[in-house]
PDB file of N, CA and C in Angstrom:
ATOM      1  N   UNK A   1      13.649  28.435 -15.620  1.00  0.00           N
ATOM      2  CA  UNK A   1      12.646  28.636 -16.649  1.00  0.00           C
ATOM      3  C   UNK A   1      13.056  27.844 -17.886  1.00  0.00           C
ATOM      4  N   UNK A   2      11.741  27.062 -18.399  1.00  0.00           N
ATOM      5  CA  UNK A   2      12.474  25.806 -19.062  1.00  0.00           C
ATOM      6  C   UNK A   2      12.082  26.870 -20.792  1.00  0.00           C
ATOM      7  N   UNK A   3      11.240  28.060 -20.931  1.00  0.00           N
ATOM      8  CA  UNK A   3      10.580  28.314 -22.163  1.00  0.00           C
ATOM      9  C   UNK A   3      10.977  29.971 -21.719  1.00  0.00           C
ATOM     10  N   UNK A   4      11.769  30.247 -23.010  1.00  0.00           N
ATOM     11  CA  UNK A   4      11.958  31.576 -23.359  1.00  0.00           C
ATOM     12  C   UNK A   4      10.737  31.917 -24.280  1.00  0.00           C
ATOM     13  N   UNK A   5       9.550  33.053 -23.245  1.00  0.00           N
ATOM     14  CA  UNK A   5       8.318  33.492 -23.990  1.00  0.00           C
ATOM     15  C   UNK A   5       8.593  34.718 -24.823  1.00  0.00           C
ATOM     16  N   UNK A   6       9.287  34.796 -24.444  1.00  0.00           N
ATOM     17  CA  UNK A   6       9.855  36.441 -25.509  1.00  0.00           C
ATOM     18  C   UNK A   6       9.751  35.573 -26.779  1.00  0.00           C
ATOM     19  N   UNK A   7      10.159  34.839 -27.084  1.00  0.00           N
ATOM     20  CA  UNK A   7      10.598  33.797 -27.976  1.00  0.00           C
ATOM     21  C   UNK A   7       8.840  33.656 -28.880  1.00  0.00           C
ATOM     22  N   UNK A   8       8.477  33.025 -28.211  1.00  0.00           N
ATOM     23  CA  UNK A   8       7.004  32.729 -28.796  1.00  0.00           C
ATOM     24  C   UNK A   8       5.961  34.164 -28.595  1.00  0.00           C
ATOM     25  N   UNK A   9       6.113  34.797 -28.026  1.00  0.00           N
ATOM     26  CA  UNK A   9       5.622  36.116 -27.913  1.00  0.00           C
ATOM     27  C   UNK A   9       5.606  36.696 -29.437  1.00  0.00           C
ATOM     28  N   UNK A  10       7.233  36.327 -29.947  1.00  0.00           N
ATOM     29  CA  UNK A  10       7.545  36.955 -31.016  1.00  0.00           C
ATOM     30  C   UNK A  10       6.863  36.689 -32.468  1.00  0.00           C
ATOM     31  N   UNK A  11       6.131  35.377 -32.156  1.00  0.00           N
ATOM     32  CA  UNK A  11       5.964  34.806 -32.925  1.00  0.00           C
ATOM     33  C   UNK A  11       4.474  35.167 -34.144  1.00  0.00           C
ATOM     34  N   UNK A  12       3.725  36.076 -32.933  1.00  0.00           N
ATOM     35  CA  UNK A  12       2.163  36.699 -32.580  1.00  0.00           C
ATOM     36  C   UNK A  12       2.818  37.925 -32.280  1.00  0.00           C
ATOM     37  N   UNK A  13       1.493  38.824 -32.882  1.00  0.00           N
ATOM     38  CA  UNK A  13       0.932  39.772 -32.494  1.00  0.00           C
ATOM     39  C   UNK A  13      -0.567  39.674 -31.717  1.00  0.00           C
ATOM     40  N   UNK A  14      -0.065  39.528 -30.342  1.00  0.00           N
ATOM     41  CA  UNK A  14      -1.100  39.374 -29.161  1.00  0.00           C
ATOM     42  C   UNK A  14      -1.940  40.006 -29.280  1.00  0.00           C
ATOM     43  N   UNK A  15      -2.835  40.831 -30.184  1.00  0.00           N
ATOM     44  CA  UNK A  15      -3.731  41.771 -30.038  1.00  0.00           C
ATOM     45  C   UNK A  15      -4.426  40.714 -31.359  1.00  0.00           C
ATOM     46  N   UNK A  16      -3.984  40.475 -31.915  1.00  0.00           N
ATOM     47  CA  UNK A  16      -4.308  39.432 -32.986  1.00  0.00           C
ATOM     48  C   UNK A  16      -5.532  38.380 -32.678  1.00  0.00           C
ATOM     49  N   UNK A  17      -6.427  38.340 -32.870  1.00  0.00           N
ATOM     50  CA  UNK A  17      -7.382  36.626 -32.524  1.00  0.00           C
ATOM     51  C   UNK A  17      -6.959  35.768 -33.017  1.00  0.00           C
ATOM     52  N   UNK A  18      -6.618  35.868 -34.402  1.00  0.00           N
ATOM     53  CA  UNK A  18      -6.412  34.630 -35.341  1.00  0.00           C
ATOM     54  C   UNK A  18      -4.537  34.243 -35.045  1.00  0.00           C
ATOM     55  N   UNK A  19      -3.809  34.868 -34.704  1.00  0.00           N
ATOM     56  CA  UNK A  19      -2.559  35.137 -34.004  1.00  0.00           C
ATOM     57  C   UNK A  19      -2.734  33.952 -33.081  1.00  0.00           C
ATOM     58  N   UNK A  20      -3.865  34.333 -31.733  1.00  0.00           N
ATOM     59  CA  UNK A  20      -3.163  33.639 -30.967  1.00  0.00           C
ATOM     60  C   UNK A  20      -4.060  32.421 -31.119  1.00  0.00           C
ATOM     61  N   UNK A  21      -4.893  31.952 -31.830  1.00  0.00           N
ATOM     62  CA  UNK A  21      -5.484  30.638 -32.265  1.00  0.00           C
ATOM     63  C   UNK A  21      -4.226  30.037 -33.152  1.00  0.00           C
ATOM     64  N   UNK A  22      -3.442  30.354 -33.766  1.00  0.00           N
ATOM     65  CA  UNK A  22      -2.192  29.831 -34.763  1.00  0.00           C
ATOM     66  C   UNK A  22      -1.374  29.232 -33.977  1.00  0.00           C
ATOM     67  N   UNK A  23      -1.599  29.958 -32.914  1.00  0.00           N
ATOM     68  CA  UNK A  23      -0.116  29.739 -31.793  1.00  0.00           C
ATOM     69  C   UNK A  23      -0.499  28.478 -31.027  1.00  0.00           C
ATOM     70  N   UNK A  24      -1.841  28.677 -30.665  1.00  0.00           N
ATOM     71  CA  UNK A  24      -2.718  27.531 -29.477  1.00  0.00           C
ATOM     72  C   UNK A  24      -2.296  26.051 -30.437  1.00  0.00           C
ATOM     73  N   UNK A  25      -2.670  26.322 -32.068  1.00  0.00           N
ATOM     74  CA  UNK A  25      -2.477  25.344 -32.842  1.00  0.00           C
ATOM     75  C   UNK A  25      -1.053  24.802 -32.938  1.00  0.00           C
ATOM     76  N   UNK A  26      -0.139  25.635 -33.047  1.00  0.00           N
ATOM     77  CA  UNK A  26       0.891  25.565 -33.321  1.00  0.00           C
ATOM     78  C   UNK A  26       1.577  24.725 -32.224  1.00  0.00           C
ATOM     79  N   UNK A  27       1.454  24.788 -30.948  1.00  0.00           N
ATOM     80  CA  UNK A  27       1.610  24.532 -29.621  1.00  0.00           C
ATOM     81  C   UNK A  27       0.805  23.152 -29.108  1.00  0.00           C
ATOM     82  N   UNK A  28      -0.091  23.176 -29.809  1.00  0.00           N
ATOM     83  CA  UNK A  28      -1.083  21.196 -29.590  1.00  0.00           C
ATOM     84  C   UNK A  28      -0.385  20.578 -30.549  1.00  0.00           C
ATOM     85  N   UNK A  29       0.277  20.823 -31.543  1.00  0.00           N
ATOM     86  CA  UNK A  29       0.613  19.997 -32.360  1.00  0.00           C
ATOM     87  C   UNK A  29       1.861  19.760 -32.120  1.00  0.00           C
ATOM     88  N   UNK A  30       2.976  21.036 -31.323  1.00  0.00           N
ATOM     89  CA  UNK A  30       4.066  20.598 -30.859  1.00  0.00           C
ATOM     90  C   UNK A  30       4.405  19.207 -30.008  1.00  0.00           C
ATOM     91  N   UNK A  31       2.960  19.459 -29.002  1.00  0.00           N
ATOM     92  CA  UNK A  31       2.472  18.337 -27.687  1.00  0.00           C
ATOM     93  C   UNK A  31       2.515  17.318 -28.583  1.00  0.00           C
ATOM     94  N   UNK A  32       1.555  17.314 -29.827  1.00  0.00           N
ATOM     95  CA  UNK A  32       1.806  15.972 -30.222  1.00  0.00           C
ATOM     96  C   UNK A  32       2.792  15.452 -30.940  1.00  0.00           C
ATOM     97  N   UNK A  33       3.658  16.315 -31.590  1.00  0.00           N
ATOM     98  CA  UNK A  33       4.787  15.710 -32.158  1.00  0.00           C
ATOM     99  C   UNK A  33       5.995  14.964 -31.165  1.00  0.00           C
ATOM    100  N   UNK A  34       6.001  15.856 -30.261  1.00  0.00           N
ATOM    101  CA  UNK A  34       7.038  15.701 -29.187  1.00  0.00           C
ATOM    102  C   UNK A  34       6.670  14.264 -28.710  1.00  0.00           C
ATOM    103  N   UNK A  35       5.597  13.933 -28.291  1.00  0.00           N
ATOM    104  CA  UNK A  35       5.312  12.529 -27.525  1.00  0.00           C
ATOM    105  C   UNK A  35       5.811  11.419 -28.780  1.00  0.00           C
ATOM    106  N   UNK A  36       5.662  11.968 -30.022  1.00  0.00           N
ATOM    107  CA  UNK A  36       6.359  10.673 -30.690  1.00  0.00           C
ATOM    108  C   UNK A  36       7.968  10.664 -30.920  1.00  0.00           C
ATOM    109  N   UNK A  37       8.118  12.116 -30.729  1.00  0.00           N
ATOM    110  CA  UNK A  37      10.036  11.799 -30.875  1.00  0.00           C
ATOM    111  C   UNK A  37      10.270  11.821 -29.663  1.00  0.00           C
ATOM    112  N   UNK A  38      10.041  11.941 -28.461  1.00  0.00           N
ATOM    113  CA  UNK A  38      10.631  11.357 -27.250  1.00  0.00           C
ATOM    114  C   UNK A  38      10.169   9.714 -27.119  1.00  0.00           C
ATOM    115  N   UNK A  39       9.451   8.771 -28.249  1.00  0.00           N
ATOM    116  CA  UNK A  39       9.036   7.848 -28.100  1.00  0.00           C
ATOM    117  C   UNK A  39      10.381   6.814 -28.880  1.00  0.00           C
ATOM    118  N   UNK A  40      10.587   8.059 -30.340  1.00  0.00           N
ATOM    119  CA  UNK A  40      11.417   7.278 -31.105  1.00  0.00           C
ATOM    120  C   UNK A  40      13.125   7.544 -30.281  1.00  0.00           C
ATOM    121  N   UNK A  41      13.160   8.883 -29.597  1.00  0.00           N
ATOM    122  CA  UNK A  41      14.332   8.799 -29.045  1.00  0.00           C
ATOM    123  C   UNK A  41      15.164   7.408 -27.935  1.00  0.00           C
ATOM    124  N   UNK A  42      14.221   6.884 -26.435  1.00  0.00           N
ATOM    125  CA  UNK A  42      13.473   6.087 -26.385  1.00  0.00           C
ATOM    126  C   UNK A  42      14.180   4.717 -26.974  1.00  0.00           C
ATOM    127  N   UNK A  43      13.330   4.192 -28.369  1.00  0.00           N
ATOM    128  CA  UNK A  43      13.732   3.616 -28.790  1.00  0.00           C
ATOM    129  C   UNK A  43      15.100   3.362 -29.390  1.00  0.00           C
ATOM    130  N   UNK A  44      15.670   4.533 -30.098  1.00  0.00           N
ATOM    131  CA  UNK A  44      17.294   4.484 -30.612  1.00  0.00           C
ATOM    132  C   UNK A  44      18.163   4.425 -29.528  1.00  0.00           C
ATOM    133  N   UNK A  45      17.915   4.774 -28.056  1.00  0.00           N
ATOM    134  CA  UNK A  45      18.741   4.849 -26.983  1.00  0.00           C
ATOM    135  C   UNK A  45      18.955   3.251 -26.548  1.00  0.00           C
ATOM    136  N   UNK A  46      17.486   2.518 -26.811  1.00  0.00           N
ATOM    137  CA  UNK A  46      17.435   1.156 -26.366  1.00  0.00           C
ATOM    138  C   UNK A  46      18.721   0.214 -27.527  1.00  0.00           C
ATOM    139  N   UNK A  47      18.125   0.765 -28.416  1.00  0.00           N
ATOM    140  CA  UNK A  47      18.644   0.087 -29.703  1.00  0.00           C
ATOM    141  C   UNK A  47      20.114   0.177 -30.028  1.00  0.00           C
ATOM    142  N   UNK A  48      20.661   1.765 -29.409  1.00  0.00           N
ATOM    143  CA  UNK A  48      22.044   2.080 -29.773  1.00  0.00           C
ATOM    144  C   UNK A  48      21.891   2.523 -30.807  1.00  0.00           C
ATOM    145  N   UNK A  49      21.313   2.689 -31.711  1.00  0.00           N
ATOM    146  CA  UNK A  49      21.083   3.330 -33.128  1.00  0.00           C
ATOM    147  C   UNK A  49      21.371   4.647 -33.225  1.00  0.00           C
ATOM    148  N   UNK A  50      22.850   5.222 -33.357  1.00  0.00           N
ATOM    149  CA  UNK A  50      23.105   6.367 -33.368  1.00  0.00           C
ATOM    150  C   UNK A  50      22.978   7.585 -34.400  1.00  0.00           C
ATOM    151  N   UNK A  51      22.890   6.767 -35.605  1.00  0.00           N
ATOM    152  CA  UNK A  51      22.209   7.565 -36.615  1.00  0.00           C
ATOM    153  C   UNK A  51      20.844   8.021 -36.568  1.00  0.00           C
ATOM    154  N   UNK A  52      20.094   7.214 -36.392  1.00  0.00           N
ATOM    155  CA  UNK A  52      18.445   7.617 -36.200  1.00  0.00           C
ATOM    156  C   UNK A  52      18.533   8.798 -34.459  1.00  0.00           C
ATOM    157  N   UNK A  53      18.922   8.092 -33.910  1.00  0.00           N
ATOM    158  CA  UNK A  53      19.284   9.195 -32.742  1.00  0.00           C
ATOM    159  C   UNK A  53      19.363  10.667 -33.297  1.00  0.00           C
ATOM    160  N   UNK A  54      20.670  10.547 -33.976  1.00  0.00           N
ATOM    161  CA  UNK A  54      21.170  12.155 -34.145  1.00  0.00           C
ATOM    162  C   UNK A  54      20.351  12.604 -35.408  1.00  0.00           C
ATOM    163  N   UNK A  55      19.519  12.144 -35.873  1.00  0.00           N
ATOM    164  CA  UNK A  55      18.733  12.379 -36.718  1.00  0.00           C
ATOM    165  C   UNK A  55      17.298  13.496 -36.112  1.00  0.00           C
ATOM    166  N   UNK A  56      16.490  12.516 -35.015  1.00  0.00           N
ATOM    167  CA  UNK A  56      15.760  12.900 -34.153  1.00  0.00           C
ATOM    168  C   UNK A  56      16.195  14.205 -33.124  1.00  0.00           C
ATOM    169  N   UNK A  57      17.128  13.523 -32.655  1.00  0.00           N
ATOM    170  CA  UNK A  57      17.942  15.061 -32.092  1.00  0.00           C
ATOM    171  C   UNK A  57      17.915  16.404 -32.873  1.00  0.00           C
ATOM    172  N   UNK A  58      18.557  16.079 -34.166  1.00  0.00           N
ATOM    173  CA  UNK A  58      18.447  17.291 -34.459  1.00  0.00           C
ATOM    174  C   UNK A  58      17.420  17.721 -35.062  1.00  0.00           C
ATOM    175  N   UNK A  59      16.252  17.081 -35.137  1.00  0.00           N
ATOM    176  CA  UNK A  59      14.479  17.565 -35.081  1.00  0.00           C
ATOM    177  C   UNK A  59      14.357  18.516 -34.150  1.00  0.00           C
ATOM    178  N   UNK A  60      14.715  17.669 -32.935  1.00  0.00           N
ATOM    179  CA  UNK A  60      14.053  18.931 -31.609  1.00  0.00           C
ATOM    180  C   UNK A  60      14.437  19.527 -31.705  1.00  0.00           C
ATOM    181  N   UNK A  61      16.023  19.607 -31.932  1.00  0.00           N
ATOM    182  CA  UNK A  61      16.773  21.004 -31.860  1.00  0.00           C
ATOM    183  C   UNK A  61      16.107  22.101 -32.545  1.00  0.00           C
ATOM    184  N   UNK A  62      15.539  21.958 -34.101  1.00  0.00           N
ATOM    185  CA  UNK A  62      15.226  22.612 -34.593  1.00  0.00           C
ATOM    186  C   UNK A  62      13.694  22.806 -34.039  1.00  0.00           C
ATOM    187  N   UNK A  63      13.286  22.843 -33.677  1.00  0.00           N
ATOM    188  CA  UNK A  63      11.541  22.928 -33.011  1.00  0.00           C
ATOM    189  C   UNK A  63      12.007  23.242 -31.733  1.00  0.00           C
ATOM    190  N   UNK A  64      13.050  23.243 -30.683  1.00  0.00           N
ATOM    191  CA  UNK A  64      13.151  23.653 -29.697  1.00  0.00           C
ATOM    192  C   UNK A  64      13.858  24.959 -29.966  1.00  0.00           C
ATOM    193  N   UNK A  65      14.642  25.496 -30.593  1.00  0.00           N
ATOM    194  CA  UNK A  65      14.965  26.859 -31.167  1.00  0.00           C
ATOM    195  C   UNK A  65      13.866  27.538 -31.686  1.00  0.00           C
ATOM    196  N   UNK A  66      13.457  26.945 -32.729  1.00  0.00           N
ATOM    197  CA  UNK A  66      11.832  28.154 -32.837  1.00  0.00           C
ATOM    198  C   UNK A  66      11.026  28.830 -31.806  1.00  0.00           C
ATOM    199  N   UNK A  67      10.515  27.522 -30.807  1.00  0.00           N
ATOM    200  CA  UNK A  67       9.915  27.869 -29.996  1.00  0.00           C
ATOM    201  C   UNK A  67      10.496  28.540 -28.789  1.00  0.00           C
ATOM    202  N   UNK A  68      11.557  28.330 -28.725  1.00  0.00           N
ATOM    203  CA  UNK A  68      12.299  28.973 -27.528  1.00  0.00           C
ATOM    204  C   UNK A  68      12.412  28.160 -26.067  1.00  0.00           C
ATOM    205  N   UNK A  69      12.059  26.956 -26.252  1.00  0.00           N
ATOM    206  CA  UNK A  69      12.735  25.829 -25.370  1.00  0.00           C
ATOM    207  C   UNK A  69      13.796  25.399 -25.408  1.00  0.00           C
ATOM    208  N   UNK A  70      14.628  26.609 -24.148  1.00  0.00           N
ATOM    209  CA  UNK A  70      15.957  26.508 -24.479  1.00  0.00           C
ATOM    210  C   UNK A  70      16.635  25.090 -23.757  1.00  0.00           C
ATOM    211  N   UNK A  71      16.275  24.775 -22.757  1.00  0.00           N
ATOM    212  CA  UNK A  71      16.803  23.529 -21.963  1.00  0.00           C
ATOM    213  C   UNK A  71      17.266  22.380 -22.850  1.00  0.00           C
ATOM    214  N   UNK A  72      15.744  22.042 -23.416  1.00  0.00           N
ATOM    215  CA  UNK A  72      15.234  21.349 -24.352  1.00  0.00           C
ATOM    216  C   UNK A  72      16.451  21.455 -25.301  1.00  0.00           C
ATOM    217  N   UNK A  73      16.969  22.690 -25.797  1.00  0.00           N
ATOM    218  CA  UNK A  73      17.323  22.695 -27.115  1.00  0.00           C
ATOM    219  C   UNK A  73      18.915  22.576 -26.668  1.00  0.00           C
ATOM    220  N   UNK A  74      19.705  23.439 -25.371  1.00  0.00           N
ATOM    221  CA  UNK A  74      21.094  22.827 -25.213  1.00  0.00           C
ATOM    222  C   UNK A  74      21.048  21.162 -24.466  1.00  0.00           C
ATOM    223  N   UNK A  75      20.260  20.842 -24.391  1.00  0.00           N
ATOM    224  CA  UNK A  75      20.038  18.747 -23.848  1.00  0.00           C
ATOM    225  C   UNK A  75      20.370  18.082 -25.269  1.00  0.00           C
ATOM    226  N   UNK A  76      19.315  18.959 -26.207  1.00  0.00           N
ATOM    227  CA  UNK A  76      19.522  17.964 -27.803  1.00  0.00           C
ATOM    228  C   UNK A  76      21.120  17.983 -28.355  1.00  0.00           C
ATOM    229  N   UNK A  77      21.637  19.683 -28.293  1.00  0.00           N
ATOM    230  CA  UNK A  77      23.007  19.949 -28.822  1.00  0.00           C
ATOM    231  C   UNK A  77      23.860  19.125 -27.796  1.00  0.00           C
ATOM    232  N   UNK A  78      23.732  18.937 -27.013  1.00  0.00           N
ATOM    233  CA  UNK A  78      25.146  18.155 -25.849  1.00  0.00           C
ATOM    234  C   UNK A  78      24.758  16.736 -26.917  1.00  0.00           C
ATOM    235  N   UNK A  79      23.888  16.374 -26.527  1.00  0.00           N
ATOM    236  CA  UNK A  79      23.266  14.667 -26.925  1.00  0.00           C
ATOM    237  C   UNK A  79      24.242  14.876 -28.700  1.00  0.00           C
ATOM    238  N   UNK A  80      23.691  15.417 -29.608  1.00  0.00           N
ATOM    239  CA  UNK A  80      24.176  15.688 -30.751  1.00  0.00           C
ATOM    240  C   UNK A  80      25.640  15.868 -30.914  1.00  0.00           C
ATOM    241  N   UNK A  81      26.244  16.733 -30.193  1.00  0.00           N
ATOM    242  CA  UNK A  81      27.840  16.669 -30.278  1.00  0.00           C
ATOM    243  C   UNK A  81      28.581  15.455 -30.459  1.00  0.00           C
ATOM    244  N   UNK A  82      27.732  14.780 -29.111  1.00  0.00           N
ATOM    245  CA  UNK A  82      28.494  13.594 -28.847  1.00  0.00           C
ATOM    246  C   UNK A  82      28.955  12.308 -30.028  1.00  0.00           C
ATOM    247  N   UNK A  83      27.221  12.700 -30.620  1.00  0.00           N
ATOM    248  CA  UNK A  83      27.230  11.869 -31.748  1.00  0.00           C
ATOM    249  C   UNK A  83      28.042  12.003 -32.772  1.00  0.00           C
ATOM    250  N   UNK A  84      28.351  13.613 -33.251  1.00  0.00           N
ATOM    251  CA  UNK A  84      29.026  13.470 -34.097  1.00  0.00           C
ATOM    252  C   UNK A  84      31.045  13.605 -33.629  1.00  0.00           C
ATOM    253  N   UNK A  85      30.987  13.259 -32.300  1.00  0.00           N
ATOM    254  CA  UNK A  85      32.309  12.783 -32.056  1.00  0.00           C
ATOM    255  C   UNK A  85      32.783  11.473 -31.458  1.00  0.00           C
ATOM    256  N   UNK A  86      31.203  10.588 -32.128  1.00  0.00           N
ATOM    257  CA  UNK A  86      31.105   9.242 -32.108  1.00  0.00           C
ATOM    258  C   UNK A  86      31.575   8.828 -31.085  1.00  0.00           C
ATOM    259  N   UNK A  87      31.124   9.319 -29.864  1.00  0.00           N
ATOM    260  CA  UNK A  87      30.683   8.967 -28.322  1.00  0.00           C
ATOM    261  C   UNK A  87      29.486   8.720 -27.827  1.00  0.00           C
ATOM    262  N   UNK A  88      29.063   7.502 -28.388  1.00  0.00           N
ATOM    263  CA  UNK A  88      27.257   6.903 -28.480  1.00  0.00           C
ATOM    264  C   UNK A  88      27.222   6.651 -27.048  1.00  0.00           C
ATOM    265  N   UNK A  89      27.742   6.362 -26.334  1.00  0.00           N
ATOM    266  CA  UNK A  89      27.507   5.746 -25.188  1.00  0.00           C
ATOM    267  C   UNK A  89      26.889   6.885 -24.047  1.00  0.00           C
ATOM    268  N   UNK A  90      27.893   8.507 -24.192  1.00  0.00           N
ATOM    269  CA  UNK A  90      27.537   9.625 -23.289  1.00  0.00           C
ATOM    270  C   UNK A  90      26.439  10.160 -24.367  1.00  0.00           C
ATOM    271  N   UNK A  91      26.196  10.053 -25.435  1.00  0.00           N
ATOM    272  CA  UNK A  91      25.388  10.571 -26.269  1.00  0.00           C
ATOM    273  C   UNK A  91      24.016   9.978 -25.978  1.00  0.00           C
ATOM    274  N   UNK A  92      24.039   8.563 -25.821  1.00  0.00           N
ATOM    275  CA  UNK A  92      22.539   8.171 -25.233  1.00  0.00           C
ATOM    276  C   UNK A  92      22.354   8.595 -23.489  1.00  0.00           C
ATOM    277  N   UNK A  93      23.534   8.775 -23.132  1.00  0.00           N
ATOM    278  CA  UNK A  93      23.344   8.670 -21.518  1.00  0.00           C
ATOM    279  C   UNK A  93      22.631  10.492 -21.468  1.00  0.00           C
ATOM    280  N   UNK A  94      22.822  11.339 -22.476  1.00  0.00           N
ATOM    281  CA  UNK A  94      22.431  12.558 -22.189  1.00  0.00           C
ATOM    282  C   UNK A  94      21.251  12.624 -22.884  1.00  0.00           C
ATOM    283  N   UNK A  95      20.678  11.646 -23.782  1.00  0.00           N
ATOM    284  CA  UNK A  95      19.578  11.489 -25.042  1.00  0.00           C
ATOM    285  C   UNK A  95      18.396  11.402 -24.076  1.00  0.00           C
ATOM    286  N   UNK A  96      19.130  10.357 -23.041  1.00  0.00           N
ATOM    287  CA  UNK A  96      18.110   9.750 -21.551  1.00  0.00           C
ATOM    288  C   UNK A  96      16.969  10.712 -20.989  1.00  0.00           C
ATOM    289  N   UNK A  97      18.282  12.156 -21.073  1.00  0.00           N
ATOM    290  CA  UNK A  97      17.630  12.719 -20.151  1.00  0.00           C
ATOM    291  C   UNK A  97      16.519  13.683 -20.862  1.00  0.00           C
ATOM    292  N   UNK A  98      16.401  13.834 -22.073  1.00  0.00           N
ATOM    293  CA  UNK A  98      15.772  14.644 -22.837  1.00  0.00           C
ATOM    294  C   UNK A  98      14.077  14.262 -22.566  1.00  0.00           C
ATOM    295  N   UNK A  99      14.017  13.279 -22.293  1.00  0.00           N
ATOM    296  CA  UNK A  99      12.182  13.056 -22.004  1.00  0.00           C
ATOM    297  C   UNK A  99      11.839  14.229 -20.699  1.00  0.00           C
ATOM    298  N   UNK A 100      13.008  13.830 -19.551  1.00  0.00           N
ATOM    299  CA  UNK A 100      12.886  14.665 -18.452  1.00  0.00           C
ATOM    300  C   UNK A 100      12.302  16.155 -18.470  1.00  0.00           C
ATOM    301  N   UNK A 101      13.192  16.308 -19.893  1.00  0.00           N
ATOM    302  CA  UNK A 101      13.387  17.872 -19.795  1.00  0.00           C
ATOM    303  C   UNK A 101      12.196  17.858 -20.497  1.00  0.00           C
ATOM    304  N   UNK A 102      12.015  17.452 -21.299  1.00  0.00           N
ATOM    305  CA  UNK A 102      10.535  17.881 -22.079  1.00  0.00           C
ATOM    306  C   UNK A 102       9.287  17.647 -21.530  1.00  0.00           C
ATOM    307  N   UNK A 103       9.227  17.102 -20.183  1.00  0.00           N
ATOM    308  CA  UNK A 103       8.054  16.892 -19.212  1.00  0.00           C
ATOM    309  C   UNK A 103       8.070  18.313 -18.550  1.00  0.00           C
ATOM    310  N   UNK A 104       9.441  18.633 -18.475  1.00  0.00           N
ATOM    311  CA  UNK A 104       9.405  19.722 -17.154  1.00  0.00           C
ATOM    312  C   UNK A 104       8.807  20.985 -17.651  1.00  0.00           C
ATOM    313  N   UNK A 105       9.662  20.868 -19.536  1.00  0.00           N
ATOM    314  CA  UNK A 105       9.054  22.226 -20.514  1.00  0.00           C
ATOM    315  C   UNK A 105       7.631  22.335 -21.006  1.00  0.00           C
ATOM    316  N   UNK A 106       7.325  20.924 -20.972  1.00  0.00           N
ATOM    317  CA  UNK A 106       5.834  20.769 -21.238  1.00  0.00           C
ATOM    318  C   UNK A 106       4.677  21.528 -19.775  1.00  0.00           C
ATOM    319  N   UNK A 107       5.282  21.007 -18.634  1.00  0.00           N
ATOM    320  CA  UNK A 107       4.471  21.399 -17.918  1.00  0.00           C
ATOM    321  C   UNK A 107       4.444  23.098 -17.667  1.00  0.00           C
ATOM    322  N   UNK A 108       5.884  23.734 -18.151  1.00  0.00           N
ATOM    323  CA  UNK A 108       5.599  25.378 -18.416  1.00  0.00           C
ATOM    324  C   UNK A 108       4.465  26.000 -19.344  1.00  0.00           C
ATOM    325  N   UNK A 109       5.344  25.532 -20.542  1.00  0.00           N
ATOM    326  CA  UNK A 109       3.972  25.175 -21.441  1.00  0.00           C
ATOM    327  C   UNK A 109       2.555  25.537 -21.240  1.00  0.00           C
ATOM    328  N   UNK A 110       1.912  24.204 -20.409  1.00  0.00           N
ATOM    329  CA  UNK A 110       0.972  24.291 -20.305  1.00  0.00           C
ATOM    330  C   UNK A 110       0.131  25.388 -19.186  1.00  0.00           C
ATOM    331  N   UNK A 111       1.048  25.846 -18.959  1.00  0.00           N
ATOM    332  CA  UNK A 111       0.613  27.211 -17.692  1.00  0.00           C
ATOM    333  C   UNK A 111      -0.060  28.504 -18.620  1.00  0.00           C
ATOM    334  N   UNK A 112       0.757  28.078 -19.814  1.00  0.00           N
ATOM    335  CA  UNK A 112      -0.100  29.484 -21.129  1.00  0.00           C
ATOM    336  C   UNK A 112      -1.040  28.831 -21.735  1.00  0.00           C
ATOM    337  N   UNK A 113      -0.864  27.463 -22.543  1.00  0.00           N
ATOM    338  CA  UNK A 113      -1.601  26.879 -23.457  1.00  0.00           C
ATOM    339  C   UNK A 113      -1.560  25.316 -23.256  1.00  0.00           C
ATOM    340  N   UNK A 114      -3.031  25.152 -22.544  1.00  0.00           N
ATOM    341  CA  UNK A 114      -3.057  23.789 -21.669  1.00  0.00           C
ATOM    342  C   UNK A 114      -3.574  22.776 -22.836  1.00  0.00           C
TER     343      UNK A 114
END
């Protein structure tokens, strides 16, 4: 299970209308943020650019902890460590895999809010 819903459950009061329209919102806009930092990640991996990397990284991290995409969020912290023990090389090789994971969390995702 790539999405801890307890997590976003928490976020709403499900009996709520306007609750779970915040959330639907909250959740399309994740979709769209994500497609551009797995775009810019991506790019800093091509580039070697380890600052902008661990920069982006620790975006998701923080948006993958809110939401409770935990995969998502220990992929960013491994990727992030690395960086700051200036091991760019395993740091992009684990950065790699972060699109993966966010296809796999996306497609959970979309099983609640398509």
């Amino acid at each position: 299970m790539q999405v801890d819903w307890t997590r976003i459950e928490a976020l709403i009061d499900g009996d709520d209308p306007s609750d779970l329209e915040w959330i639907k919102d909250m959740i399309r806009t994740l979709y769209e943020n994500m497609e551009i930092r797995i775009s810019n990640i991506n790019q800093y991996c091509d580039s070697e650019n380890g600052e902008n990397l661990k920069s982006e990284l620790h975006q998701i991290k923080g948006v993958a902890a809110n939401f409770g995409l935990m995969d998502l969020y220990n992929a960013v912290i491994s990727a992030e460590l690395k960086i700051k023990e200036n091991d760019i090389t395993i740091a992009i090789q684990l950065s790699k895999k972060v699109p993966g994971i966010w296809e796999e969390t996306k497609k959970e995702l979309k099983t609640k809010y398509p």
